[in-house]
C-alpha atoms as a PDB file:
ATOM      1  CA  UNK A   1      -0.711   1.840 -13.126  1.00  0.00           C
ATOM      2  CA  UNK A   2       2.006   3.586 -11.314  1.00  0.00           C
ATOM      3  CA  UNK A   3       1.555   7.098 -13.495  1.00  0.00           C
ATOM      4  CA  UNK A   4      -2.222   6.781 -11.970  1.00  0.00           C
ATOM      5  CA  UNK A   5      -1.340   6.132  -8.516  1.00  0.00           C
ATOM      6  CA  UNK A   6       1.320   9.334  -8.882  1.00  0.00           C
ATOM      7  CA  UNK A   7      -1.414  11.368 -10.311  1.00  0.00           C
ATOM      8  CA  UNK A   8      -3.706  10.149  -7.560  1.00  0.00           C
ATOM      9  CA  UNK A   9      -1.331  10.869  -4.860  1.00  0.00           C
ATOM     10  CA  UNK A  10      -0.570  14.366  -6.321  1.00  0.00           C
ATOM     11  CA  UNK A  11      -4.475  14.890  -6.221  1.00  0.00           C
ATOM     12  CA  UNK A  12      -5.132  14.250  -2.591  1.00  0.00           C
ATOM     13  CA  UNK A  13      -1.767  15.020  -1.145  1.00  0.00           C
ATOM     14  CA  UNK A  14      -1.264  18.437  -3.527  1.00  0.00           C
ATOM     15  CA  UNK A  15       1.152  20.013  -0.668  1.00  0.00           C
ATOM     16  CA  UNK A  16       3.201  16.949  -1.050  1.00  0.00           C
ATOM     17  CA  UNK A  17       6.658  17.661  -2.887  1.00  0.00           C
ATOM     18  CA  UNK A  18       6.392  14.507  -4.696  1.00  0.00           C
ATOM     19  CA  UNK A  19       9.880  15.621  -6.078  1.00  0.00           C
ATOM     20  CA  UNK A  20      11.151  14.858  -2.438  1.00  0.00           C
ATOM     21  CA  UNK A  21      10.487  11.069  -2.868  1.00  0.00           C
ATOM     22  CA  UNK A  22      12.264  10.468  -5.984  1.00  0.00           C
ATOM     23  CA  UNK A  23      14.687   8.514  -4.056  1.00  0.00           C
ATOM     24  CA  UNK A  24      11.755   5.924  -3.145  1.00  0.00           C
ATOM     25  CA  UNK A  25      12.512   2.346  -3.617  1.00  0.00           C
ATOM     26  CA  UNK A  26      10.423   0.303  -6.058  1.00  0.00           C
ATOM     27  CA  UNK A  27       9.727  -3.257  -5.210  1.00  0.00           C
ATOM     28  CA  UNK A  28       8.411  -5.698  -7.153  1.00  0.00           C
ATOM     29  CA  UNK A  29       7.289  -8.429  -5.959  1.00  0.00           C
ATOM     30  CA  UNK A  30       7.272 -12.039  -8.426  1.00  0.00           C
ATOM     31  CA  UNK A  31       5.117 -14.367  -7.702  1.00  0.00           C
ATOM     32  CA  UNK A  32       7.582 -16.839  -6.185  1.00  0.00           C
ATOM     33  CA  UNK A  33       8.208 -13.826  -3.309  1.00  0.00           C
ATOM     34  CA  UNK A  34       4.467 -12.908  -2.973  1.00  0.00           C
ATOM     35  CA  UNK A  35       4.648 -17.064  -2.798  1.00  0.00           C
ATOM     36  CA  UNK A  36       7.421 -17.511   0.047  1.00  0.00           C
ATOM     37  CA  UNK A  37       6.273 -14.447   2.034  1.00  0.00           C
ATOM     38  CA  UNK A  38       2.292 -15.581   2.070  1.00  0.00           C
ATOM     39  CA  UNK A  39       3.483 -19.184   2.604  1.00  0.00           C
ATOM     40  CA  UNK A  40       6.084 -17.532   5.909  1.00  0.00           C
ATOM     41  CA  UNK A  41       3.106 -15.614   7.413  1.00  0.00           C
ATOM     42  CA  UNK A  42       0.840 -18.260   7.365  1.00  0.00           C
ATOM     43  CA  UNK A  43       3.340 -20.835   8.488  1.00  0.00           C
ATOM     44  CA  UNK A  44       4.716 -18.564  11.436  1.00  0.00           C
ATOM     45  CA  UNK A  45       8.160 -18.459  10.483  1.00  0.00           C
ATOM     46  CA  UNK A  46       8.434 -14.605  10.475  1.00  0.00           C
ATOM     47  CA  UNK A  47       8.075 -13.216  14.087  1.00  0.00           C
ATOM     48  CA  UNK A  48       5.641 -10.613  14.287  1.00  0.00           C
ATOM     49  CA  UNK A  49       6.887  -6.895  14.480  1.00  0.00           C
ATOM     50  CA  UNK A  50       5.467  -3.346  15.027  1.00  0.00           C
ATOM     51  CA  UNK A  51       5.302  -1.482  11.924  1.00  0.00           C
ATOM     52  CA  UNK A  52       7.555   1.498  13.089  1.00  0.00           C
ATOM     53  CA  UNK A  53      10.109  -1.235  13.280  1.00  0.00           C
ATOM     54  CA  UNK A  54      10.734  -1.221   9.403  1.00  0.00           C
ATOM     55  CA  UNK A  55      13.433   0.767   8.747  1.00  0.00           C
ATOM     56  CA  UNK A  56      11.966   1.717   5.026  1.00  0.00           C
ATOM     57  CA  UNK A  57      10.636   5.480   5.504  1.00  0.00           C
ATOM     58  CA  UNK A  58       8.717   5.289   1.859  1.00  0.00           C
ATOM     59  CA  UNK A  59       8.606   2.657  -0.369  1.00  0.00           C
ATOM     60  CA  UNK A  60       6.175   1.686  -4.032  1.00  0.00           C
ATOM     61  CA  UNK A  61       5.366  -1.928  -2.688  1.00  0.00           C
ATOM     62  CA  UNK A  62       3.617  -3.707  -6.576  1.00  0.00           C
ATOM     63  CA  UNK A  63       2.615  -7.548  -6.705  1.00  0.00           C
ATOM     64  CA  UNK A  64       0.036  -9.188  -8.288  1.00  0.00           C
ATOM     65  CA  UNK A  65      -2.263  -5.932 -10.030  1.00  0.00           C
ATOM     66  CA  UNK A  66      -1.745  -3.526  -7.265  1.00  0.00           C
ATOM     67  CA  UNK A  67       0.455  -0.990  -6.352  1.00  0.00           C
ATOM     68  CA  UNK A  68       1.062   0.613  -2.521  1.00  0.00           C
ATOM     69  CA  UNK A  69       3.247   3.537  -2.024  1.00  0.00           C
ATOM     70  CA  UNK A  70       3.775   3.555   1.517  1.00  0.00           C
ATOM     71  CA  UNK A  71       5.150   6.784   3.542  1.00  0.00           C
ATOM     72  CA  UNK A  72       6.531   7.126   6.838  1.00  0.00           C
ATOM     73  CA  UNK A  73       5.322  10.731   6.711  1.00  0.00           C
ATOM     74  CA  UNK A  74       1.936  10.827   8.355  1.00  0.00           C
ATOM     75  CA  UNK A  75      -0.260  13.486   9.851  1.00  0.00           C
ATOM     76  CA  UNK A  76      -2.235  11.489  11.574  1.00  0.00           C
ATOM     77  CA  UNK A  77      -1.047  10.510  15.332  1.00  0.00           C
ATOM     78  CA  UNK A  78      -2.147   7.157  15.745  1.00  0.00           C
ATOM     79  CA  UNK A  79      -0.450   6.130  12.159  1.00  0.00           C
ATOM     80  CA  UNK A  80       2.822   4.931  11.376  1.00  0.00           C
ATOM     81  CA  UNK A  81       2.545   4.838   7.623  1.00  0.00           C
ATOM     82  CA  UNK A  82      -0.025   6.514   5.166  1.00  0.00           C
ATOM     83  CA  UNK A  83      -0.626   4.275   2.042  1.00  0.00           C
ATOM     84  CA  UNK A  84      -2.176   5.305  -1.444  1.00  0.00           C
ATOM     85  CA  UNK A  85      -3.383   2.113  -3.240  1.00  0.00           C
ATOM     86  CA  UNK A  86      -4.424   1.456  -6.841  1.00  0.00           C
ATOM     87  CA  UNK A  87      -5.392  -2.067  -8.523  1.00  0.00           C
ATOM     88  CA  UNK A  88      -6.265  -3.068 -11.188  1.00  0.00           C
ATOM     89  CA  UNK A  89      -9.722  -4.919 -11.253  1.00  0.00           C
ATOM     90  CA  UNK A  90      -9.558  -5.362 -15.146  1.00  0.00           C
ATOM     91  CA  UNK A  91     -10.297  -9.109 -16.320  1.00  0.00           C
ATOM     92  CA  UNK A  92      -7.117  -9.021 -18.568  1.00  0.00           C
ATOM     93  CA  UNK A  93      -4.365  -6.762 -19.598  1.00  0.00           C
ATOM     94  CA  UNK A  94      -5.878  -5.021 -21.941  1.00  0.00           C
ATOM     95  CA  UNK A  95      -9.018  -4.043 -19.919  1.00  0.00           C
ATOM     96  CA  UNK A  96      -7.682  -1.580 -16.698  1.00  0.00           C
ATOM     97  CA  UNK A  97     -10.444  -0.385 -14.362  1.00  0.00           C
ATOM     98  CA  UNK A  98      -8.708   1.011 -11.608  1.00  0.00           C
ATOM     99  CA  UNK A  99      -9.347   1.270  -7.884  1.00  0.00           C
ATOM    100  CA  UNK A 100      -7.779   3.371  -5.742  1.00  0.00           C
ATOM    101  CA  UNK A 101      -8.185   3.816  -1.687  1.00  0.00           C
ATOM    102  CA  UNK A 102      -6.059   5.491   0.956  1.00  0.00           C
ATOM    103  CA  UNK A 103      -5.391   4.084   4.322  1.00  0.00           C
ATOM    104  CA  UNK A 104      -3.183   4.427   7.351  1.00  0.00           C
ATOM    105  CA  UNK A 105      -1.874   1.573   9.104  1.00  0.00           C
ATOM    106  CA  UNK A 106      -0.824   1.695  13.035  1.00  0.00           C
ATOM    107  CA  UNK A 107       1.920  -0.241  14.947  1.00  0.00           C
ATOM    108  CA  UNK A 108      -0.549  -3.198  14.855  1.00  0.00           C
ATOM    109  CA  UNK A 109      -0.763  -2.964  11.312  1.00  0.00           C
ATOM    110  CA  UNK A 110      -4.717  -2.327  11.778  1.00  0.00           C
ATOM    111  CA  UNK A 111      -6.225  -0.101   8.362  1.00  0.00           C
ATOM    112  CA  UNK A 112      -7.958   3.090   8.575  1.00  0.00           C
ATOM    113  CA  UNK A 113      -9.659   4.047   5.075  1.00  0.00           C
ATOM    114  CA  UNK A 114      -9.035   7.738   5.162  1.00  0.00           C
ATOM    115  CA  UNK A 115     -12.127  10.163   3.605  1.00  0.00           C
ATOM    116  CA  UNK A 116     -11.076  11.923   0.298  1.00  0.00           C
ATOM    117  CA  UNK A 117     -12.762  14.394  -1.455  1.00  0.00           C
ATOM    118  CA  UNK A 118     -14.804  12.677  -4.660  1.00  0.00           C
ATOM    119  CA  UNK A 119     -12.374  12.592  -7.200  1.00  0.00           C
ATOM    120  CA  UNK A 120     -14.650  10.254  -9.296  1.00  0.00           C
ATOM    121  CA  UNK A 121     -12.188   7.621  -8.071  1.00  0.00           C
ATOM    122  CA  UNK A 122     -13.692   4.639  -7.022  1.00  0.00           C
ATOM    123  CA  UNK A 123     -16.138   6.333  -4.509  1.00  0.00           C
ATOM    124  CA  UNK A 124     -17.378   2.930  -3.212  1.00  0.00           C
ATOM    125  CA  UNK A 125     -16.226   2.545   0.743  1.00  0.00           C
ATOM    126  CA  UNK A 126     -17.579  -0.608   1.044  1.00  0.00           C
ATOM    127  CA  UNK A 127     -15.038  -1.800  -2.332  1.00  0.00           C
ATOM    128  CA  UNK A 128     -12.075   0.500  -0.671  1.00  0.00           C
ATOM    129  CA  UNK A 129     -12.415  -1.288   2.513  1.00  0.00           C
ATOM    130  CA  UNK A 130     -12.449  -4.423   1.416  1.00  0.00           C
ATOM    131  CA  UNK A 131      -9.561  -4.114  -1.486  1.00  0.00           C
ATOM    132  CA  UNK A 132      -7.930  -2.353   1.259  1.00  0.00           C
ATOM    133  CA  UNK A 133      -7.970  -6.116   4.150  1.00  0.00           C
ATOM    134  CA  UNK A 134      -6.711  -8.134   1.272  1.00  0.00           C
ATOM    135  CA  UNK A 135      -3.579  -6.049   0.623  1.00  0.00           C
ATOM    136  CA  UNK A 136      -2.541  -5.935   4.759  1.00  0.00           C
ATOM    137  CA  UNK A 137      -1.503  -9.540   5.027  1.00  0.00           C
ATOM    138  CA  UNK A 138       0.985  -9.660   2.219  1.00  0.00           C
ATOM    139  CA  UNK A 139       2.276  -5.940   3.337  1.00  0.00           C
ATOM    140  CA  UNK A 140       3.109  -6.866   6.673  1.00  0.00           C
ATOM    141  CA  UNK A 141       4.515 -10.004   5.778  1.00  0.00           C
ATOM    142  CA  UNK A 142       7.101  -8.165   3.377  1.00  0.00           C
ATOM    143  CA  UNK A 143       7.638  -5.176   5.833  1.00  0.00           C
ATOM    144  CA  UNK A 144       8.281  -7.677   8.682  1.00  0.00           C
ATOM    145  CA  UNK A 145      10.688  -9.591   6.501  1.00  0.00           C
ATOM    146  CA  UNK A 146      12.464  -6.294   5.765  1.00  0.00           C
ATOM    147  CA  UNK A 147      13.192  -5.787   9.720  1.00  0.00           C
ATOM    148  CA  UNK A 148      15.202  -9.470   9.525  1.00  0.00           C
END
């Protein structure tokens, strides 16, 4: 999944030096941390925090079937971090259908799908939008826990 997501990224973002990020952390998440950070956001016990307060500039966030890479390096004004997204919808391990969406997120950590050009990439908004909620809670919970 991560060669996909690289060759999606280098598809939309084709200015981007994708060289430049080869220093970008990979994090992957078991499912005892997806676990203790789901359980910590829905119990309180991490104290809310802007976005621009994570000190990560770019980071390949992967739990469960899906895969963020998250950048600090945004041309939009009201974003802090761009995000390129792929998951796996398969029904086992052997079966990969792939979706892939592109958001921003702000201080608040509120989504914007961004419009890309049909790449016959999972052209489906209304699938994009809502792949794209389910991922925000367990990103914020680990980028908040990374500003501890």
């Amino acid at each position: 999944m991560l060669k996909e997501l690289i060759e999606y990224i280098k598809e939309h973002e084709g200015d981007n030096e994708l060289g430049d990020y080869l220093d970008t952390r990979y994090v992957r998440l078991t499912d005892q941390h997806y676990d203790q950070i789901a359980g910590a956001m829905s119990e309180g016990e991490l104290e809310p925090k802007e976005s621009s307060k994570c000190p990560a500039e770019r980071f390949f966030l992967h739990f469960n079937e899906t895969i963020l890479f998250v950048n600090k390096q945004t041309e939009e004004p009201s974003a802090i971090y761009d995000i390129e997204m792929v998951q796996n919808e398969g029904e086992s391990d052997d079966s990969m259908e792939l979706l892939f969406a592109s958001f921003s997120i702000d201080d608040d950590y509120e989504p914007s799908l961004k419009k890309r050009v049909s790449s016959g990439k999972t052209e489906d908004e209304n699938q994009q939008h809502s792949v794209m909620l389910s991922v925000i809670p367990i990103l914020k919970g680990f980028m908040v826990a990374i500003t501890e």
